[in-house]
C-alpha atoms as a PDB file:
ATOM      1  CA  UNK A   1      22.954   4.724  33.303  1.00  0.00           C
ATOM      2  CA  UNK A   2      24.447   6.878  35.844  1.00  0.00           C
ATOM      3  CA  UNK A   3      27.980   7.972  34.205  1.00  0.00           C
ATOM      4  CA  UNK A   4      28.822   7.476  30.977  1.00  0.00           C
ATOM      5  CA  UNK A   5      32.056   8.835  28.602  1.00  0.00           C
ATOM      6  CA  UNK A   6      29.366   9.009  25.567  1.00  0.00           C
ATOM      7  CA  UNK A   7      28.561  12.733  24.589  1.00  0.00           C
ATOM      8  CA  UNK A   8      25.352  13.984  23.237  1.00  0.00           C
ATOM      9  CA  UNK A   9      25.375  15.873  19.371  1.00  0.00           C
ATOM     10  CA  UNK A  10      22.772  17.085  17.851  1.00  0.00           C
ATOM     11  CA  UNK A  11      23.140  17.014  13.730  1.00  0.00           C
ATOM     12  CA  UNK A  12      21.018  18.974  10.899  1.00  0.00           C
ATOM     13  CA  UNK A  13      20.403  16.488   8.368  1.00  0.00           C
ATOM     14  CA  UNK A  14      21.219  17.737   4.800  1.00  0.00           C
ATOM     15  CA  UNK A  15      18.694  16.893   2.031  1.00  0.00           C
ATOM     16  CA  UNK A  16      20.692  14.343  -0.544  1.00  0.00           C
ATOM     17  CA  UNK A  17      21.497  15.795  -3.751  1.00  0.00           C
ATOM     18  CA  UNK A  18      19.057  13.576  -5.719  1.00  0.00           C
ATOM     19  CA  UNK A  19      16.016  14.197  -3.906  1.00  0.00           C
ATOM     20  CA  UNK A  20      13.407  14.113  -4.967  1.00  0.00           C
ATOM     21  CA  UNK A  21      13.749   9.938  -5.717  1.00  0.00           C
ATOM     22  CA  UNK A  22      10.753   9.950  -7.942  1.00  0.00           C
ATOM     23  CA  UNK A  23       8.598  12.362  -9.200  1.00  0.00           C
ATOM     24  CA  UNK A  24       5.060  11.932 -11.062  1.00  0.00           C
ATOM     25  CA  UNK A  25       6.852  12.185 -14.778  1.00  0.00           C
ATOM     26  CA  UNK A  26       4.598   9.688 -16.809  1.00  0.00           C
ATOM     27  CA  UNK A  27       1.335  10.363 -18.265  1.00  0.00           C
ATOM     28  CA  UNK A  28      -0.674   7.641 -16.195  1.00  0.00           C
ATOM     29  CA  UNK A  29       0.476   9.536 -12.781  1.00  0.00           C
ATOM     30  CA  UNK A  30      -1.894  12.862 -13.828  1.00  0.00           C
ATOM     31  CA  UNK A  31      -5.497  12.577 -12.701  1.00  0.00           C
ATOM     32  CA  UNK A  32      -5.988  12.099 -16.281  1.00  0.00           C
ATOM     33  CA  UNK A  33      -3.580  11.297 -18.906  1.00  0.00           C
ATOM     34  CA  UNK A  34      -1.697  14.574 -20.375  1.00  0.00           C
ATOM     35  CA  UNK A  35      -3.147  16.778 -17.412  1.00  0.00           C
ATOM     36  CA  UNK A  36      -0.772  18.278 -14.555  1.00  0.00           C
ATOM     37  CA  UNK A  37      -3.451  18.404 -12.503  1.00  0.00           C
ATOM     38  CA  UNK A  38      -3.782  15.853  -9.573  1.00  0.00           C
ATOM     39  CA  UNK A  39       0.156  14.312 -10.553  1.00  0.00           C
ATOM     40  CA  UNK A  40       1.391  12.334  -7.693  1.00  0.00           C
ATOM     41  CA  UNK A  41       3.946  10.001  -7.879  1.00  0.00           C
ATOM     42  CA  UNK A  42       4.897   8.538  -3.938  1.00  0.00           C
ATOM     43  CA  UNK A  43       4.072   6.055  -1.877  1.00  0.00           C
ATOM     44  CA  UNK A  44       0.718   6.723   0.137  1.00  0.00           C
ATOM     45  CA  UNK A  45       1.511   4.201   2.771  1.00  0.00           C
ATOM     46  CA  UNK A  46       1.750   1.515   0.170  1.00  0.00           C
ATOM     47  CA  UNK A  47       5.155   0.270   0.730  1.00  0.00           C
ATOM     48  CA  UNK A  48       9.127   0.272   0.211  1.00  0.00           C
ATOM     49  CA  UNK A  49      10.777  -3.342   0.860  1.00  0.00           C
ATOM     50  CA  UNK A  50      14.071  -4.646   0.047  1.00  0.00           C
ATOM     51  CA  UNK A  51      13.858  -8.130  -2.053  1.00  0.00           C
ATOM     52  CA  UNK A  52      16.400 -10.393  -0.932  1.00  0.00           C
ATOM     53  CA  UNK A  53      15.270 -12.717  -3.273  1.00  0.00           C
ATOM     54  CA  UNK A  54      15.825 -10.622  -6.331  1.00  0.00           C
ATOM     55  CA  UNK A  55      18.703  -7.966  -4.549  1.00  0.00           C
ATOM     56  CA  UNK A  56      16.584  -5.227  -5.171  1.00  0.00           C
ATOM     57  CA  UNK A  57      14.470  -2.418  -3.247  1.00  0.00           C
ATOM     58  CA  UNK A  58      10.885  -2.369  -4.271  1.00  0.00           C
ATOM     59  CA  UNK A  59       8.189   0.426  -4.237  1.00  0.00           C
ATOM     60  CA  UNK A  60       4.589   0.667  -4.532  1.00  0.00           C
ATOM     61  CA  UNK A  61       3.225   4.074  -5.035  1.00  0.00           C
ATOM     62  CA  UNK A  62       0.255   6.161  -5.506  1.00  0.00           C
ATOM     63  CA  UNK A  63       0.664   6.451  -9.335  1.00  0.00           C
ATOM     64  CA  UNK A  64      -1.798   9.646 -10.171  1.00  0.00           C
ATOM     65  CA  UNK A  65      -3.993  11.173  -7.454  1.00  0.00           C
ATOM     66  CA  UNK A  66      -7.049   8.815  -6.636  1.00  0.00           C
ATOM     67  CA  UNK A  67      -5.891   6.460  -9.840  1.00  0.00           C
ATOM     68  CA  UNK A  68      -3.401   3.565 -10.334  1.00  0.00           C
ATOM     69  CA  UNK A  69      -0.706   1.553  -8.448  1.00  0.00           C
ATOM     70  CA  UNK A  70       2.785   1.887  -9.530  1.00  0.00           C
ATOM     71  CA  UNK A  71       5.470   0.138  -9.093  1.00  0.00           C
ATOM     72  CA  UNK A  72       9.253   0.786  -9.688  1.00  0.00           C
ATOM     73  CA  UNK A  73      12.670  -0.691  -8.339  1.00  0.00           C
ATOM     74  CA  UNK A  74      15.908  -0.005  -7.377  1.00  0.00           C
ATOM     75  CA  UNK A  75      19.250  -1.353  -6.632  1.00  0.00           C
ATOM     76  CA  UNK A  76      20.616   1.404  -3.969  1.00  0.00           C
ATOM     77  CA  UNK A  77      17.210   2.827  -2.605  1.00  0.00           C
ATOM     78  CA  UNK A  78      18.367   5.875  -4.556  1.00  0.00           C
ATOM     79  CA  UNK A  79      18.092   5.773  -8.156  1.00  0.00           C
ATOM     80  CA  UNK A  80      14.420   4.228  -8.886  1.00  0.00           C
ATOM     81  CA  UNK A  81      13.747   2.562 -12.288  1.00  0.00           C
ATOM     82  CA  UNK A  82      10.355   1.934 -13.192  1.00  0.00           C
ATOM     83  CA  UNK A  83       9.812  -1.396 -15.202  1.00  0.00           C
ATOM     84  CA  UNK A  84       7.607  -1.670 -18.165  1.00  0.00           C
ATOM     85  CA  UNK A  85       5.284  -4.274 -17.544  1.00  0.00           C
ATOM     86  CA  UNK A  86       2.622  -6.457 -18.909  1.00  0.00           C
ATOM     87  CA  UNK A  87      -0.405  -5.605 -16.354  1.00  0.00           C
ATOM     88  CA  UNK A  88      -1.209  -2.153 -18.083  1.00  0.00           C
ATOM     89  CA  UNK A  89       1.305  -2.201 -21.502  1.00  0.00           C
ATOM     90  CA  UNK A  90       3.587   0.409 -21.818  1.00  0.00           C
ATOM     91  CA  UNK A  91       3.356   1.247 -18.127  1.00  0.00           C
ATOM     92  CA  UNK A  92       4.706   0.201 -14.783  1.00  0.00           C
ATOM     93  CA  UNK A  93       1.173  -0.084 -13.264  1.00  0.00           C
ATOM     94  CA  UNK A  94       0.066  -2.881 -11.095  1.00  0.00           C
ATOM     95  CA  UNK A  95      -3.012  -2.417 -10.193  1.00  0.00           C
ATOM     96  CA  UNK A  96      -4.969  -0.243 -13.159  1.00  0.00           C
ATOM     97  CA  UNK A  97      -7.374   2.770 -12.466  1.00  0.00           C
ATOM     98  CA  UNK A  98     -11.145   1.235 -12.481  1.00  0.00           C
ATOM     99  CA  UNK A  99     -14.198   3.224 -13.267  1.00  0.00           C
ATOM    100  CA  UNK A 100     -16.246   3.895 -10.288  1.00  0.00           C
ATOM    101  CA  UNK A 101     -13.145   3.139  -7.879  1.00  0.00           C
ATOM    102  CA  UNK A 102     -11.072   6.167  -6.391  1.00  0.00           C
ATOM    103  CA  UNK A 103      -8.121   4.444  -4.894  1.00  0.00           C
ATOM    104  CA  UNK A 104      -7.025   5.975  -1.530  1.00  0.00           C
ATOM    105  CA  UNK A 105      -4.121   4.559   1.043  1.00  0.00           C
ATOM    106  CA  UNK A 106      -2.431   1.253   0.432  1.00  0.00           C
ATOM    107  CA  UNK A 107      -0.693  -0.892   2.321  1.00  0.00           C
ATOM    108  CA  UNK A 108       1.849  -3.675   0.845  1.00  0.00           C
ATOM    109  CA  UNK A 109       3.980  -6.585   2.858  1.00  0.00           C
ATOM    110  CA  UNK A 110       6.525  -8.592   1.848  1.00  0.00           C
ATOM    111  CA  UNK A 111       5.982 -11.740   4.062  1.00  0.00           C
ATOM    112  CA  UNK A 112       9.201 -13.662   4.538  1.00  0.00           C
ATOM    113  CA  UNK A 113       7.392 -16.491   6.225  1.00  0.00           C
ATOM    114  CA  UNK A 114       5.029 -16.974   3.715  1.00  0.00           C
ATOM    115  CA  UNK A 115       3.898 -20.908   3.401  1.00  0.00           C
ATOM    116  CA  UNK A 116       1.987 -20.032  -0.059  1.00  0.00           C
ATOM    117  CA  UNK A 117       4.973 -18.571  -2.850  1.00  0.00           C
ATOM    118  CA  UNK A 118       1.669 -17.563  -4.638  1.00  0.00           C
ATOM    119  CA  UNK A 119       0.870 -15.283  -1.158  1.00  0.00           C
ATOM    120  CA  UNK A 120       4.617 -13.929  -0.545  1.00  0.00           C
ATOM    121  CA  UNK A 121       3.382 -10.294  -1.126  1.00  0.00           C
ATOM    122  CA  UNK A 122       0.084  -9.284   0.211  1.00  0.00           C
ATOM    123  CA  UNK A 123      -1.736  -5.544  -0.135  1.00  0.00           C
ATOM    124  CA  UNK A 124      -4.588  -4.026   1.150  1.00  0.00           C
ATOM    125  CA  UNK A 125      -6.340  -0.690  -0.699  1.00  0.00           C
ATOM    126  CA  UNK A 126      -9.514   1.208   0.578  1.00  0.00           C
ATOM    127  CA  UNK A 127     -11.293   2.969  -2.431  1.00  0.00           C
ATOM    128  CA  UNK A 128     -13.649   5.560  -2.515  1.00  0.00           C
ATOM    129  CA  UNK A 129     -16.713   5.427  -4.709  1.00  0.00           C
ATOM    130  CA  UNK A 130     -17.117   7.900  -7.511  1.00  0.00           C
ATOM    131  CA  UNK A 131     -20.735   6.792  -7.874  1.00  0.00           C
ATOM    132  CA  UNK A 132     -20.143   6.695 -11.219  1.00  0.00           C
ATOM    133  CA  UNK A 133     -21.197   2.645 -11.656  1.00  0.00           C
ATOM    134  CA  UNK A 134     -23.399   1.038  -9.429  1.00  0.00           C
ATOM    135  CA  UNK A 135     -23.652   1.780  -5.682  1.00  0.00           C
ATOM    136  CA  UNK A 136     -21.734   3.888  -4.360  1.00  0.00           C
ATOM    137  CA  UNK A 137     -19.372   2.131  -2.058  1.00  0.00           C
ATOM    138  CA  UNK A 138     -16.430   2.798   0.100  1.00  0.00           C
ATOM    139  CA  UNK A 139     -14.375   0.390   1.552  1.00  0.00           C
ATOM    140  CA  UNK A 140     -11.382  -2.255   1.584  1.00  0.00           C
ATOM    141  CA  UNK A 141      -9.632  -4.990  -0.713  1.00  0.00           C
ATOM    142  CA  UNK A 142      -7.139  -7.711  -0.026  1.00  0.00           C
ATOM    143  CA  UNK A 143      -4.959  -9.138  -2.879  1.00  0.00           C
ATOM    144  CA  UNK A 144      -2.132 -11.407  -2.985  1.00  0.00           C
ATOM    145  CA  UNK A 145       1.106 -12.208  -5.516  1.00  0.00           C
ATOM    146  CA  UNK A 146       4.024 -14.459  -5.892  1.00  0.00           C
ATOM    147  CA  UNK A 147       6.227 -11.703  -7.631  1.00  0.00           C
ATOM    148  CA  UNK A 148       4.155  -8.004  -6.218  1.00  0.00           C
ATOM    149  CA  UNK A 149       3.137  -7.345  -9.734  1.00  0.00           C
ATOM    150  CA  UNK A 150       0.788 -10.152 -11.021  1.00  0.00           C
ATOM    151  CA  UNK A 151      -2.313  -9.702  -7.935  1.00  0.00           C
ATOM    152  CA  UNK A 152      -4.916 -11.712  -7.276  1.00  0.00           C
ATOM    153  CA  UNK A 153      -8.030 -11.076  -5.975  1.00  0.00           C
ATOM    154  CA  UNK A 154      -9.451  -8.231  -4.783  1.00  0.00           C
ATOM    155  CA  UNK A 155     -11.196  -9.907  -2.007  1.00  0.00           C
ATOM    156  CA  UNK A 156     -13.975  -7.213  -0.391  1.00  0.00           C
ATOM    157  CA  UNK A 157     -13.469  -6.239   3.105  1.00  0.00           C
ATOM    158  CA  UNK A 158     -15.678  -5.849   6.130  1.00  0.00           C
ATOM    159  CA  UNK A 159     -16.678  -2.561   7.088  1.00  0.00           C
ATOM    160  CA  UNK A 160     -14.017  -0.303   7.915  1.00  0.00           C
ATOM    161  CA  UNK A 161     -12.864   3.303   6.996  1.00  0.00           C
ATOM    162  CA  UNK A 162      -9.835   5.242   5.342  1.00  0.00           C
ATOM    163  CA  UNK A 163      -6.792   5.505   6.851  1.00  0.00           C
ATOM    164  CA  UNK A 164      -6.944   1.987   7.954  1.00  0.00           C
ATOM    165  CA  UNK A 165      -4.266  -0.704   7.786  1.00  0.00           C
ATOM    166  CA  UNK A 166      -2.291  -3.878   8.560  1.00  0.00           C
ATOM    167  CA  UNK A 167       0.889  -5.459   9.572  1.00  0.00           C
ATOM    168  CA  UNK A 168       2.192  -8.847  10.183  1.00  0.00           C
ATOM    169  CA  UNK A 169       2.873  -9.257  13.971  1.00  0.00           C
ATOM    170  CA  UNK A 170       6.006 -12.085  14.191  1.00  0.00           C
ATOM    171  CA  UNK A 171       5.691 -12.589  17.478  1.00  0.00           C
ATOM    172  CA  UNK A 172       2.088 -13.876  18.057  1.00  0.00           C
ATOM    173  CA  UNK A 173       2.176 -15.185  14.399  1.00  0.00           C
ATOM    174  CA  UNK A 174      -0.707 -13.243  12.883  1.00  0.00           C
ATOM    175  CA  UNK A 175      -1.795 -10.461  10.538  1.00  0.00           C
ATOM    176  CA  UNK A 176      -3.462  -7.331  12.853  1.00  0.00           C
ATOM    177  CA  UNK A 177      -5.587  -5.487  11.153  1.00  0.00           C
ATOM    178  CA  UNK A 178      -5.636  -1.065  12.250  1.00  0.00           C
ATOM    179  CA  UNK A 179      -9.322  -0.536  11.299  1.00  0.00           C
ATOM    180  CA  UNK A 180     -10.645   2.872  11.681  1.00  0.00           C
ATOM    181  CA  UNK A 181     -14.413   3.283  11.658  1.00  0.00           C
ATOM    182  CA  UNK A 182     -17.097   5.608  12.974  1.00  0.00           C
ATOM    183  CA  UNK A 183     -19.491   4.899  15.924  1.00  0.00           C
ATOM    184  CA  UNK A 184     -22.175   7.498  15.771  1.00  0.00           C
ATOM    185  CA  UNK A 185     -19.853   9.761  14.110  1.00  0.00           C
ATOM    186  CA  UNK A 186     -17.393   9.907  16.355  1.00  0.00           C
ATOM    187  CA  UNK A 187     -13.548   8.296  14.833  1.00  0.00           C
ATOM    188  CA  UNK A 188     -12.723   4.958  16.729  1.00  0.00           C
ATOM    189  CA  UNK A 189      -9.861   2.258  16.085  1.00  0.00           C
ATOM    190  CA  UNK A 190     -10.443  -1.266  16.134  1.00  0.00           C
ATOM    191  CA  UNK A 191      -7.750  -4.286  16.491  1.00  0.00           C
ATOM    192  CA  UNK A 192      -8.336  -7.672  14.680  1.00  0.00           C
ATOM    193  CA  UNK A 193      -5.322 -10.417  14.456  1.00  0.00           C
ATOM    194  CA  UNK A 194      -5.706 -13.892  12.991  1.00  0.00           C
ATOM    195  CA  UNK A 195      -3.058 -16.601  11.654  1.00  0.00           C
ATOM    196  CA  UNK A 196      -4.641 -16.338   7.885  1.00  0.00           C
ATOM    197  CA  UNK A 197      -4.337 -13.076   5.670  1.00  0.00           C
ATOM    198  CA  UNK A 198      -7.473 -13.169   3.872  1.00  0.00           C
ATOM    199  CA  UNK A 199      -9.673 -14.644   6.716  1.00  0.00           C
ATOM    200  CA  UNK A 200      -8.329 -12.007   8.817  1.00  0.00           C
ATOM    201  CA  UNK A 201      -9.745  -9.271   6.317  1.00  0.00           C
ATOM    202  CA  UNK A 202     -13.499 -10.269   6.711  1.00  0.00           C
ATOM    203  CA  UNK A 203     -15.949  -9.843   9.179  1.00  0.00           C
ATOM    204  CA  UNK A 204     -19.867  -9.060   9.295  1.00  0.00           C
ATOM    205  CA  UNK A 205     -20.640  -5.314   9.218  1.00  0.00           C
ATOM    206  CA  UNK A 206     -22.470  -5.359  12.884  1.00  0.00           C
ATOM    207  CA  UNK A 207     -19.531  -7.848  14.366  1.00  0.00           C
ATOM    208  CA  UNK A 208     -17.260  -6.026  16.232  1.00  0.00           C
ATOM    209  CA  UNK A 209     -13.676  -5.901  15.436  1.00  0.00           C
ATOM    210  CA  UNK A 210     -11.347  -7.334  17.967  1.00  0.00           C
END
């Protein structure tokens, strides 16, 4: 644009008066019940979606550091209200802490499109391995849910690292997987899109991901 009457201003944003929105305050969002250490209550990507459905904002957080999935609502994106709920009693977990299992990032989508109700929300989680049953393993899951709090699965991954991720791509109809792994210990990314959520989550550890 060559000419223009618009003008320019910079602002400096103000933090809002209620911030933080949530903060770890339950026992289940230490690194062990009753402990301050390791208390984390946000979302590590996980996600924030409004519901038109049910009018309300929902969040999926990091509940306790390397622990649980919360989950809490809200009607203004402002004031959060965690739910009690039936997966853990007496909590608003979703997805419970599991021995051996040290969950790490998390990734939830509302799919609008969805031709399954029983697939309308869809997560992903990579876990680290404590060692402390079985193997030790890192890696991914894929769940699925009709309401975000009732998930079913996990469905194991292929090989990929942390800080991986998805997203639904509207355009080409398909979920694109952001796979980080390591090629003789260097840090690559790898692309891989397909029409079906769960399909699109496994491939052979040696097949490349494309």
């Amino acid at each position: 644009i060559e000419s223009s009457t618009l003008r320019r201003t910079f602002h400096k944003p103000a933090w809002h008066p209620a911030s933080p929105v949530l903060t770890p305050d339950q026992p289940w969002e230490s690194l062990a019940p009753g402990k301050a250490r390791g208390r984390s209550a946000m979302p590590f990507s996980d996600g924030v979606w409004y519901d038109p459905t049910d009018r309300l904002f929902k969040m999926w957080y990091h509940a306790g550091w390397m622990r649980g999935t919360g989950y809490a609502v809200s009607e203004d994106g402002i004031q959060w209200h965690r739910p009690e709920l039936d997966v853990v009693r007496g909590t608003n977990l979703v997805l419970a802490p599991r021995a051996g299992y040290r969950r790490d990032g998390c990734c939830v989508w509302l799919d609008h499109e969805a031709a399954d109700p029983g697939q309308r929300f869809k997560m992903f989680q990579y876990f680290r391995s404590s060692g402390e049953i079985g193997e030790p393993w890192n890696g991914g899951e894929v769940y699925t849910s009709s309401d975000g709090i009732h998930w079913g699965g996990p469905t194991r991954m292929g090989l990929l690292g942390d800080n991986s991720s998805f997203f639904y791509n509207p355009f080409r109809k398909t979920w694109v997987y952001s796979v980080r792994r390591s090629v003789d210990g260097v840090r690559t990314r790898w692309y891989r899109e397909h029409s079906d959520f769960l399909e699109s989550s496994q491939w052979d550890d040696d097949e490349p991901v494309m």
